[in-house]
Protein backbone atom coordinates (compact mmCIF):
# COMPACT_ATOMS: atom_id res chain seq x y z
CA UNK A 1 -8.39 -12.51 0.26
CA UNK A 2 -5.20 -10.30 0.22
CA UNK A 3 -3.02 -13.35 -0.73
CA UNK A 4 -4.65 -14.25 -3.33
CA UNK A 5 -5.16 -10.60 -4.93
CA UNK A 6 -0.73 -9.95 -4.26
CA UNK A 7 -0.15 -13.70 -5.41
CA UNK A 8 -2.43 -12.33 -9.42
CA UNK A 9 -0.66 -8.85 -9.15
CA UNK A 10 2.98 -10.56 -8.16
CA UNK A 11 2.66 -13.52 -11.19
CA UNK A 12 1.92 -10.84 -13.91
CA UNK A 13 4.34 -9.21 -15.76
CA UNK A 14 4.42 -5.32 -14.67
CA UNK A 15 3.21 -4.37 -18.42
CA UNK A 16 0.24 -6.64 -18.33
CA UNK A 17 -0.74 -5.60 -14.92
CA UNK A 18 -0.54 -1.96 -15.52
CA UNK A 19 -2.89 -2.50 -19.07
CA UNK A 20 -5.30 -4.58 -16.82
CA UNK A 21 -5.33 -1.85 -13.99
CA UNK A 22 -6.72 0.05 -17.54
CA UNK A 23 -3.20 2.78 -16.94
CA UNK A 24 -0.49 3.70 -19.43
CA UNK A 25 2.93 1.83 -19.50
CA UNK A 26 5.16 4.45 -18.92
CA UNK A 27 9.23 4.40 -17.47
CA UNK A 28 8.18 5.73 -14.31
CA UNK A 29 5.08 3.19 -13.85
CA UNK A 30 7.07 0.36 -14.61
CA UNK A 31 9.69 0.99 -12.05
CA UNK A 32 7.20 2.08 -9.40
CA UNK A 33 5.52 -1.62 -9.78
CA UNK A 34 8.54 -3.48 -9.58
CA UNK A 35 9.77 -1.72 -6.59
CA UNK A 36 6.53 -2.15 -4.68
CA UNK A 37 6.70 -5.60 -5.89
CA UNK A 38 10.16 -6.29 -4.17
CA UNK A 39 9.60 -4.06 -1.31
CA UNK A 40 9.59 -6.23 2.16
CA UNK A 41 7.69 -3.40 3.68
CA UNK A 42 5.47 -0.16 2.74
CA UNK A 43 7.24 3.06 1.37
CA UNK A 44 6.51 6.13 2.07
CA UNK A 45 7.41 9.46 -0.45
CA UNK A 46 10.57 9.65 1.07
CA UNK A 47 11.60 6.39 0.30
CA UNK A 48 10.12 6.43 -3.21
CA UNK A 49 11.59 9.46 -4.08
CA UNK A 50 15.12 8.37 -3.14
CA UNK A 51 14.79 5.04 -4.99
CA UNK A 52 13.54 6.47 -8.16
CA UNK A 53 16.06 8.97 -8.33
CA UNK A 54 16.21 13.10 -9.18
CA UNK A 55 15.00 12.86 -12.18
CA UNK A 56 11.19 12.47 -11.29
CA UNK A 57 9.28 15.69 -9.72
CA UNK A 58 7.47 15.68 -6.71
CA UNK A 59 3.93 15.71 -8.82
CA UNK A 60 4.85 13.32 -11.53
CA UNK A 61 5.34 11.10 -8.62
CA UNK A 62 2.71 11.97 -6.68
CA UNK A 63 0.18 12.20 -9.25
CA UNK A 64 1.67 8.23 -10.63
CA UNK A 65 0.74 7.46 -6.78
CA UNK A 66 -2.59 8.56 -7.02
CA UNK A 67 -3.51 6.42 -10.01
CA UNK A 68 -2.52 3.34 -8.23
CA UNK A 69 -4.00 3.64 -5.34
CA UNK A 70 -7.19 4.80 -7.46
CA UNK A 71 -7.14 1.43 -9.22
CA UNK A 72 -6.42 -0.49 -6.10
CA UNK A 73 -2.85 -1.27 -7.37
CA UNK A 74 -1.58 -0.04 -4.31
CA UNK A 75 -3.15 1.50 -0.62
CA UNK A 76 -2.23 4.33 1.45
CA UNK A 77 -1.72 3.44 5.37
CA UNK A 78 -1.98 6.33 8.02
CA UNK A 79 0.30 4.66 10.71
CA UNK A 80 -0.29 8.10 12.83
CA UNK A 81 3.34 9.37 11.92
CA UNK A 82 2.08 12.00 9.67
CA UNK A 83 3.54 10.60 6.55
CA UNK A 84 1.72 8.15 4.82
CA UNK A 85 3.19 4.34 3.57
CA UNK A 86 2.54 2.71 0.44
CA UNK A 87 2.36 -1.24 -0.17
CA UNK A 88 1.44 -3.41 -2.62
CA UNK A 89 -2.47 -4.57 -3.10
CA UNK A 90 -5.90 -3.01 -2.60
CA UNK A 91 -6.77 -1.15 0.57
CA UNK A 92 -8.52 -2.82 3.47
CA UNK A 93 -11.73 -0.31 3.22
CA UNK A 94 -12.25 -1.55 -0.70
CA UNK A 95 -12.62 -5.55 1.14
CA UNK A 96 -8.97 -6.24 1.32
CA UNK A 97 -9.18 -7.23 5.23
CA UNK A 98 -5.73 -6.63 7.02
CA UNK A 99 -3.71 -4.78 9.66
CA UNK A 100 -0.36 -2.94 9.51
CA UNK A 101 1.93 -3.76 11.78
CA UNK A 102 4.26 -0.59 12.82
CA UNK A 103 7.47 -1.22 14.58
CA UNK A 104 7.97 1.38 17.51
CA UNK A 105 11.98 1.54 16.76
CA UNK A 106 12.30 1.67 13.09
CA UNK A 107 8.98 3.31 12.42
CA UNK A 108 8.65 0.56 9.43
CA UNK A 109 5.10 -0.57 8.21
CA UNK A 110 4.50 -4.17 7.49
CA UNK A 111 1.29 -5.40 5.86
CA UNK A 112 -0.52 -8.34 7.98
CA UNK A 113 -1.79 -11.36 6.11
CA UNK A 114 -4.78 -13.37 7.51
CA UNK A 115 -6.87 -10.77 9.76
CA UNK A 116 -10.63 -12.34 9.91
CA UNK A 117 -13.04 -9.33 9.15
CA UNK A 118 -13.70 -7.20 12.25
CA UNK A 119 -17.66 -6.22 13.21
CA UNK A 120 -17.83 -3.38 15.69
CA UNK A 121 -20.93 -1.51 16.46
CA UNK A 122 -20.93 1.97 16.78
CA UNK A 123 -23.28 4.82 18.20
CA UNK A 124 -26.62 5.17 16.52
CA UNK A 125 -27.00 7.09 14.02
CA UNK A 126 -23.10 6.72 13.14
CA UNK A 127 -21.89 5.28 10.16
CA UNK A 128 -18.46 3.63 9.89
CA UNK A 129 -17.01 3.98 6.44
CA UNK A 130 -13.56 1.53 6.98
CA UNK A 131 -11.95 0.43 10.09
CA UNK A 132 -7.81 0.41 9.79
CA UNK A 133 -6.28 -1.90 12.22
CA UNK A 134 -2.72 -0.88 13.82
CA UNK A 135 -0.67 -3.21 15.59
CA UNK A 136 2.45 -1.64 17.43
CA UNK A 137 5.48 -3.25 18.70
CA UNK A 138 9.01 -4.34 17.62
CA UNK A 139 9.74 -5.85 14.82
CA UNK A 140 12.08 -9.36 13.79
CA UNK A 141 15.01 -6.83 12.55
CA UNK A 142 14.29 -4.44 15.72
């Protein structure tokens, strides 16, 4: 289900996904969806801040963040560094099924295509709100 979701967001042009993600078309938006459109792998602030240059604050770019990942534009993944990656696409708690693989050398995040939904029963009386799947190891540039 994540192909097909990147394959609608990657064929439309950045303005017309942004209006049908119901945001504003602004400099900053537009550049943030064509890098995460050409990124290889998922960006954290860091590398988003670098890329867009000094002339964007920490909030405005924060906040522009946000909104994506509100919409489903874009998902947060908590690879247990502390700092949190961006990619491309919904999250896998909103139905978007897939892991992250994290290479142990480079520390880079990679999203995983074609992960069959995983069913794991927990305690009763627990209730699981999203599982994230984590796959460590080396990656093909490592």
């Amino acid at each position: 289900m994540l192909e097909q979701t990147k394959v609608n967001i990657i064929d439309q042009s950045n303005e017309a996904l942004l209006d049908q993600m119901g945001l504003k078309k602004t400099k900053l938006r537009l550049e943030l969806v064509k890098h995460f459109k050409d990124a290889k792998h998922a960006q954290s602030y860091s590398d988003l801040k670098q890329i867009m240059g000094e002339g964007v604050d920490k909030s405005t770019l924060y906040r522009n963040l946000s909104a994506f990942e509100e919409v489903g534009l874009i998902h947060g993944i908590n690879d247990h560094s502390g700092i949190t990656k961006y990619a491309l696409g919904a999250s896998p708690s909103a139905g978007q099924e897939h892991a992250h693989f994290v290479c142990e050398s480079c520390e880079t995040v990679y999203c995983v295509k074609g992960m069959t939904e995983i069913q794991m029963k927990v305690p009763s009386g627990f209730k699981a709100k999203n599982i994230q799947t984590i796959i460590r190891g080396t990656c093909a540039n490592c």
